[in-house]
PDB file of N, CA and C in Angstrom:
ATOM      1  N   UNK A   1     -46.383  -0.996-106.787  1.00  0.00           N
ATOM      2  CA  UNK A   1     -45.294  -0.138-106.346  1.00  0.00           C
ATOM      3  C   UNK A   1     -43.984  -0.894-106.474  1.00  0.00           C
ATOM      4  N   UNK A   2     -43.322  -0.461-106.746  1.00  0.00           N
ATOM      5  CA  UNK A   2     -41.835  -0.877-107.227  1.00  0.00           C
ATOM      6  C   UNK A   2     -40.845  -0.608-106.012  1.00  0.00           C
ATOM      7  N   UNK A   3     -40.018  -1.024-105.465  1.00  0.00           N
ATOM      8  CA  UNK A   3     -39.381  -1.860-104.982  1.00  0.00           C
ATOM      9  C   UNK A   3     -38.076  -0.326-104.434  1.00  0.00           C
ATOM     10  N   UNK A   4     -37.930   0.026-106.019  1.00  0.00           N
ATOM     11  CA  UNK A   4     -36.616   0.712-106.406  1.00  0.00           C
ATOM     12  C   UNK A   4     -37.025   2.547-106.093  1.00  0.00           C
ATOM     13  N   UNK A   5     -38.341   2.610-106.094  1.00  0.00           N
ATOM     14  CA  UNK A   5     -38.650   3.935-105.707  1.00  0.00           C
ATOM     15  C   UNK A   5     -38.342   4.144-104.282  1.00  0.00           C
ATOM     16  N   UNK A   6     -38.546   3.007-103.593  1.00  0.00           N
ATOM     17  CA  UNK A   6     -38.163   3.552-102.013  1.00  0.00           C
ATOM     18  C   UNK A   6     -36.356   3.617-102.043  1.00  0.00           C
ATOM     19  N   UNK A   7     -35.576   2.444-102.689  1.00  0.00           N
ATOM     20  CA  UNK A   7     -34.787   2.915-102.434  1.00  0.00           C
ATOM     21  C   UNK A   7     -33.748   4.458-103.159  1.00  0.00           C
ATOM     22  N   UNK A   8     -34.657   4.996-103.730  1.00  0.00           N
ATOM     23  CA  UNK A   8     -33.981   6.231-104.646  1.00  0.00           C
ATOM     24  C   UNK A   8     -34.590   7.469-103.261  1.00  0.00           C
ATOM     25  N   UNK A   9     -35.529   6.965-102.598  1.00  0.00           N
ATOM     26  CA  UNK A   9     -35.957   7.948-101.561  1.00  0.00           C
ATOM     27  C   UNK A   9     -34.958   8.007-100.819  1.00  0.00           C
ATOM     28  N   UNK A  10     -34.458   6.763-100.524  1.00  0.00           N
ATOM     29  CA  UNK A  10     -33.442   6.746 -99.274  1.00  0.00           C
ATOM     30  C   UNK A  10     -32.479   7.102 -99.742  1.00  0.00           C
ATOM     31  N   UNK A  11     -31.722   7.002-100.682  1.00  0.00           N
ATOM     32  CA  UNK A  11     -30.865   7.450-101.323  1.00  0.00           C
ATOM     33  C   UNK A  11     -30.882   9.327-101.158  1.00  0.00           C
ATOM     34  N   UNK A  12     -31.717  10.026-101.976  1.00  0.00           N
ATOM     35  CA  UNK A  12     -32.260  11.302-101.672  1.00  0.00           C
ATOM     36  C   UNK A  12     -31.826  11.754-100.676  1.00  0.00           C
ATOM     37  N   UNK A  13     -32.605  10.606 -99.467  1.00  0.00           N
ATOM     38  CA  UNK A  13     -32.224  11.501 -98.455  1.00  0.00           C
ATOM     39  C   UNK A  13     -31.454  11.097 -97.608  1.00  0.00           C
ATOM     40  N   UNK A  14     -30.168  10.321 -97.778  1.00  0.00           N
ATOM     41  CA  UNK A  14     -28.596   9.879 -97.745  1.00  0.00           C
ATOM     42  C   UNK A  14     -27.851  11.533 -97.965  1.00  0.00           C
ATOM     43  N   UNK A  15     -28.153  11.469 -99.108  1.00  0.00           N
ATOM     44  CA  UNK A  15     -27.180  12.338 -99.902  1.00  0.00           C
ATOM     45  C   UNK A  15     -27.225  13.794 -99.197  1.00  0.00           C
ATOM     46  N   UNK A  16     -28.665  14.470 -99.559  1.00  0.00           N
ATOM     47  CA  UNK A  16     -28.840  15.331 -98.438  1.00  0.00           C
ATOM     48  C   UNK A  16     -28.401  15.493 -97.323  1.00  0.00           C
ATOM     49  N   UNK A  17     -28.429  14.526 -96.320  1.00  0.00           N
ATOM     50  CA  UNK A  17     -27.560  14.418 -95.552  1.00  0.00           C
ATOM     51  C   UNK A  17     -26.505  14.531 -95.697  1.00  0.00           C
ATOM     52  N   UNK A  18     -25.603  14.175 -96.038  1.00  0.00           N
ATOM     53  CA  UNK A  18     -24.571  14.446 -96.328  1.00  0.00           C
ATOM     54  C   UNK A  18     -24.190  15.740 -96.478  1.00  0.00           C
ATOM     55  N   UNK A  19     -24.961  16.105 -97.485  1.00  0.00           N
ATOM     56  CA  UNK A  19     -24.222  17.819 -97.959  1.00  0.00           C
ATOM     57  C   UNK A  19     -24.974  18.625 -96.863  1.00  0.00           C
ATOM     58  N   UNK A  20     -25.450  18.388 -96.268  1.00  0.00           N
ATOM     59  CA  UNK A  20     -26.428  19.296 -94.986  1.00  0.00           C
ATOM     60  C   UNK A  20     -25.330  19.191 -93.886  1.00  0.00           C
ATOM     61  N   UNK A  21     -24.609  18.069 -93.662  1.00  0.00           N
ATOM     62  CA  UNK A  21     -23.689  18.227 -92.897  1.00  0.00           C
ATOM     63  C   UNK A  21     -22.380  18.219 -92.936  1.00  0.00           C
ATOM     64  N   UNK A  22     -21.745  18.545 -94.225  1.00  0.00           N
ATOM     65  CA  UNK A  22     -21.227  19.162 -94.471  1.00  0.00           C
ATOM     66  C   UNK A  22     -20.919  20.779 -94.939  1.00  0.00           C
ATOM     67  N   UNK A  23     -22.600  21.176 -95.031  1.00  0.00           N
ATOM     68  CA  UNK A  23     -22.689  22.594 -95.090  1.00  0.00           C
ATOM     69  C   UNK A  23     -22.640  23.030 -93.614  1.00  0.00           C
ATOM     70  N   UNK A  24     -22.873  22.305 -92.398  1.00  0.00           N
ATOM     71  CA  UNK A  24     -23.074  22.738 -91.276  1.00  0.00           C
ATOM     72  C   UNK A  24     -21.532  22.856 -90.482  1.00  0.00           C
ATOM     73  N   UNK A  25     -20.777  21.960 -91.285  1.00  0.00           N
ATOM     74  CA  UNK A  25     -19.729  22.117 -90.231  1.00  0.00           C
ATOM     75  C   UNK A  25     -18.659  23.206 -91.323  1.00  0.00           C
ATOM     76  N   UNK A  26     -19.267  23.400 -92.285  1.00  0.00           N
ATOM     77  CA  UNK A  26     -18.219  24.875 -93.314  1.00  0.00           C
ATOM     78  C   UNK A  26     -19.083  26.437 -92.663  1.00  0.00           C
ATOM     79  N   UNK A  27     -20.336  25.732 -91.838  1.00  0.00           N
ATOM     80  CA  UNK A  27     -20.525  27.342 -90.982  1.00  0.00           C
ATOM     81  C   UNK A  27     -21.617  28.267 -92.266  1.00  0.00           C
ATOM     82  N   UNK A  28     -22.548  27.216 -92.843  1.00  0.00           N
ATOM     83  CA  UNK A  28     -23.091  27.477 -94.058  1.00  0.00           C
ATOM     84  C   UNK A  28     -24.706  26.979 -93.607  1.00  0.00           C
ATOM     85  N   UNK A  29     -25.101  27.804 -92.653  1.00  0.00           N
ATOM     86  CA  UNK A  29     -26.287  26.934 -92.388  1.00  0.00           C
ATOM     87  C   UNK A  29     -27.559  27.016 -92.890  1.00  0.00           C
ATOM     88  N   UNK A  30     -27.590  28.195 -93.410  1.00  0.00           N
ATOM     89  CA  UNK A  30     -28.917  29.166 -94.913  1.00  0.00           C
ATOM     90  C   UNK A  30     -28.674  28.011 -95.923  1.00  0.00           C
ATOM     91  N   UNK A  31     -27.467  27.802 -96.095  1.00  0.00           N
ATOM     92  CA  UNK A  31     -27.747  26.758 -97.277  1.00  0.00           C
ATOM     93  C   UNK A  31     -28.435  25.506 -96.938  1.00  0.00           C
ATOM     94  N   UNK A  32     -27.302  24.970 -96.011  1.00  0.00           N
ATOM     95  CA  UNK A  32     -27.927  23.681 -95.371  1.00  0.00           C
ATOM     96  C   UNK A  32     -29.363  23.220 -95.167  1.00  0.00           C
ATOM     97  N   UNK A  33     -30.202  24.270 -95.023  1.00  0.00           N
ATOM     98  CA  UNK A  33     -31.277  24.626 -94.743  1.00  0.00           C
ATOM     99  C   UNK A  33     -32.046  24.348 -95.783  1.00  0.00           C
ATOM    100  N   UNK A  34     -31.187  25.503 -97.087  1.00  0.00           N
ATOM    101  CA  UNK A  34     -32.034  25.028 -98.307  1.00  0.00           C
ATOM    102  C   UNK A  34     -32.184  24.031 -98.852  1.00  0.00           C
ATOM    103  N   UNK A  35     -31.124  23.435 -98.681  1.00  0.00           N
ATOM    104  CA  UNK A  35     -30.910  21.815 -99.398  1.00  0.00           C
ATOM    105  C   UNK A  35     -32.015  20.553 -98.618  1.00  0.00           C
ATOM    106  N   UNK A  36     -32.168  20.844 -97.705  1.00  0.00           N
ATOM    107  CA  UNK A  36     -32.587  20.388 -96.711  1.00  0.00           C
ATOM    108  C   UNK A  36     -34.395  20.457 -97.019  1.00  0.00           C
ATOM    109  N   UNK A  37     -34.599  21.602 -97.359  1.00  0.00           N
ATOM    110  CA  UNK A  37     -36.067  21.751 -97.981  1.00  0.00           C
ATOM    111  C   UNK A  37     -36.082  21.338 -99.134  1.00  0.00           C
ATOM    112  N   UNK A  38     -35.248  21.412-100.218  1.00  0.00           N
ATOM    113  CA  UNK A  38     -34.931  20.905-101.666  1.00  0.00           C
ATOM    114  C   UNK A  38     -35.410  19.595-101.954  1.00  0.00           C
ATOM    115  N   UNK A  39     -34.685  18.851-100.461  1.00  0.00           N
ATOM    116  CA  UNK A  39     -34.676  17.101-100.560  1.00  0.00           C
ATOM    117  C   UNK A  39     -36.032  17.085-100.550  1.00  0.00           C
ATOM    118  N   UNK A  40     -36.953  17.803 -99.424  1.00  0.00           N
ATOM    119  CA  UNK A  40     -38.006  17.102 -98.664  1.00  0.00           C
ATOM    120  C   UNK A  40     -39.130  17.078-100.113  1.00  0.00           C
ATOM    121  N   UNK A  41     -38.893  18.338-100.955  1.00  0.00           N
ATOM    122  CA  UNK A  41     -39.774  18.787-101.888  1.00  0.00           C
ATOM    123  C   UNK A  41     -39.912  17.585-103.017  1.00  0.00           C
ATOM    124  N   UNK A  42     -38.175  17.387-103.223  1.00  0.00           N
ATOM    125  CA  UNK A  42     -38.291  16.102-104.351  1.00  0.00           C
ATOM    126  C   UNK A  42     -39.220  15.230-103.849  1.00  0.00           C
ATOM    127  N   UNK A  43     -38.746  14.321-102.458  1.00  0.00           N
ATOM    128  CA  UNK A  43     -39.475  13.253-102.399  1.00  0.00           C
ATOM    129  C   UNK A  43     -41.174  12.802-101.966  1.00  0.00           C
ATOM    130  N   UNK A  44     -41.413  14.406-101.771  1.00  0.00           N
ATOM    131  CA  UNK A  44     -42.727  15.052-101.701  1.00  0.00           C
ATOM    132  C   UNK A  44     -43.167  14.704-103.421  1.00  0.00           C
ATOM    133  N   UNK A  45     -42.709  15.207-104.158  1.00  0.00           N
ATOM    134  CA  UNK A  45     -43.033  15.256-105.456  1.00  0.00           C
ATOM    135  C   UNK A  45     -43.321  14.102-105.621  1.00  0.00           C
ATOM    136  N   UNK A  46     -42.207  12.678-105.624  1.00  0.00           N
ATOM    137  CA  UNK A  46     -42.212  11.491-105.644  1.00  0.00           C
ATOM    138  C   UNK A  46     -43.783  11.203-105.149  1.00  0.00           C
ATOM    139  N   UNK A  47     -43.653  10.804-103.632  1.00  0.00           N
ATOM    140  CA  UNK A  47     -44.909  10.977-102.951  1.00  0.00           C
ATOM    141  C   UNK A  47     -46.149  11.080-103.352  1.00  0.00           C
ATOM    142  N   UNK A  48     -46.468  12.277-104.228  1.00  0.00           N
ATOM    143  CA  UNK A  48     -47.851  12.846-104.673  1.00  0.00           C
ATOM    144  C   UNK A  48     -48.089  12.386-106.080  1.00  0.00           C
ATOM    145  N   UNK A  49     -46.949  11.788-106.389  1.00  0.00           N
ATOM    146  CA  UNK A  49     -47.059  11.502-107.658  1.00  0.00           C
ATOM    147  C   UNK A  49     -47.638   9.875-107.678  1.00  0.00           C
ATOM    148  N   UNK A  50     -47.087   9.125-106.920  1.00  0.00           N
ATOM    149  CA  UNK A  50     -47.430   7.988-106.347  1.00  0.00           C
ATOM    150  C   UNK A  50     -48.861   7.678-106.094  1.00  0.00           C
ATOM    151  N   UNK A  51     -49.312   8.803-104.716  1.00  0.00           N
ATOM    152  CA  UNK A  51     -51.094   8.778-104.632  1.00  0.00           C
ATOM    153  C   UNK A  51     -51.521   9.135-105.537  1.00  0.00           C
ATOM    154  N   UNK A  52     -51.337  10.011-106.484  1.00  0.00           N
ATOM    155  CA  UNK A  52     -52.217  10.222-107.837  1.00  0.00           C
ATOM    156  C   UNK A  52     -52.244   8.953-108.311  1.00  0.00           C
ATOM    157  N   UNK A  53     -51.363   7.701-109.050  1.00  0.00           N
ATOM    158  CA  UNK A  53     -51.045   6.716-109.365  1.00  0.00           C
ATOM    159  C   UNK A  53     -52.138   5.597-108.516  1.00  0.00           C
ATOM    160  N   UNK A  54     -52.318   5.612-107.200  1.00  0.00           N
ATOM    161  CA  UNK A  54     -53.139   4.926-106.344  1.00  0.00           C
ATOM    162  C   UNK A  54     -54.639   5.439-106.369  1.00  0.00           C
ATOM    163  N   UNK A  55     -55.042   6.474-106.576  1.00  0.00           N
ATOM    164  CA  UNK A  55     -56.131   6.673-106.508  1.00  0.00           C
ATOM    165  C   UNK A  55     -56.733   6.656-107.823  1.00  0.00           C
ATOM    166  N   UNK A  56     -56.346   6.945-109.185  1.00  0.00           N
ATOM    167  CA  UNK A  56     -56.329   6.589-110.681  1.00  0.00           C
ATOM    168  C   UNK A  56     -56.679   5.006-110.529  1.00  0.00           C
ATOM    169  N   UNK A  57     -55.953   4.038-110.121  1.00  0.00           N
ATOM    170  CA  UNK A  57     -55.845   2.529-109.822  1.00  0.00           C
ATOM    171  C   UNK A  57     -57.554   2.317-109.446  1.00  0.00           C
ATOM    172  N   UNK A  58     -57.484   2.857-107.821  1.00  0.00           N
ATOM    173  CA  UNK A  58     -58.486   2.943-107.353  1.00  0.00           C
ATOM    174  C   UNK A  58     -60.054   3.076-108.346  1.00  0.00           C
ATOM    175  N   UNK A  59     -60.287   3.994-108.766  1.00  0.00           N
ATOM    176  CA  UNK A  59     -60.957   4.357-109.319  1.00  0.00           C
ATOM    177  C   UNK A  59     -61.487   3.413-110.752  1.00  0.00           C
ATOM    178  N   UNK A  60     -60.464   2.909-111.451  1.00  0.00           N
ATOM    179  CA  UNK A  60     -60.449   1.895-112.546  1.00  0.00           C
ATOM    180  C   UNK A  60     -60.806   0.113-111.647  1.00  0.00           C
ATOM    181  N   UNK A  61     -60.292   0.200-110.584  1.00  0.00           N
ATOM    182  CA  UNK A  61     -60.545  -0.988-109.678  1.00  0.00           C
ATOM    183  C   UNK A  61     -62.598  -1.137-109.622  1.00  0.00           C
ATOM    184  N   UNK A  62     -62.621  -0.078-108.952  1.00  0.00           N
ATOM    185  CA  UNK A  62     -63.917   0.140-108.480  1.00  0.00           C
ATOM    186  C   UNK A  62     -64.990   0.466-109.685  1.00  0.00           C
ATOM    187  N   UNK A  63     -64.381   1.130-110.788  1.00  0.00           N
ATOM    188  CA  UNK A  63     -65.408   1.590-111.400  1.00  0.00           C
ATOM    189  C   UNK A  63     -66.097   2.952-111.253  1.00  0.00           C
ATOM    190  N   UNK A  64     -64.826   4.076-110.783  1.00  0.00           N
ATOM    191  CA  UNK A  64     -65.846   4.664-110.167  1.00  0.00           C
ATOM    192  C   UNK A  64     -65.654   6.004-111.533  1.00  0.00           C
ATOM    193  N   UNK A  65     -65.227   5.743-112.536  1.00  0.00           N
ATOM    194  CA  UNK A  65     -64.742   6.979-113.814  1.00  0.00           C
ATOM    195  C   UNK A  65     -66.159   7.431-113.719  1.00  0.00           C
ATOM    196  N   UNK A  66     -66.062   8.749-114.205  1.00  0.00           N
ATOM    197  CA  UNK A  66     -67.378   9.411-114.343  1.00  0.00           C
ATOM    198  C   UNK A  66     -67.229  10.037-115.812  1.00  0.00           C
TER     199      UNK A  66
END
């Protein structure tokens, strides 16, 4: 695992922040909201993409290909 993926997470969800609260104080909170699910989805994506990556590993570790 690389180093630089966590910090592009945090980053992600920096930024989000940001525009989440700035959508909140323009009285925009449907958006805020969306953006807000947007972020979680990317780094979800990230995430699942990662355990696929670990359990592939896994599997070549162990021997377990069928």
């Amino acid at each position: 695992m690389d180093i630089s993926i966590l910090f592009k997470m945090a980053a992600i969800g920096i930024i989000v922040t940001v525009i989440c609260q700035i959508l909140k104080k323009s009285e925009r909170d449907d958006i805020a909201t969306l953006v807000s699910i947007v972020g979680l989805v990317i780094v979800l994506t990230i995430v699942v993409s990662m355990v696929g990556d670990l359990f592939a590993e896994m599997t070549n570790i162990f021997g377990l290909a069928g």
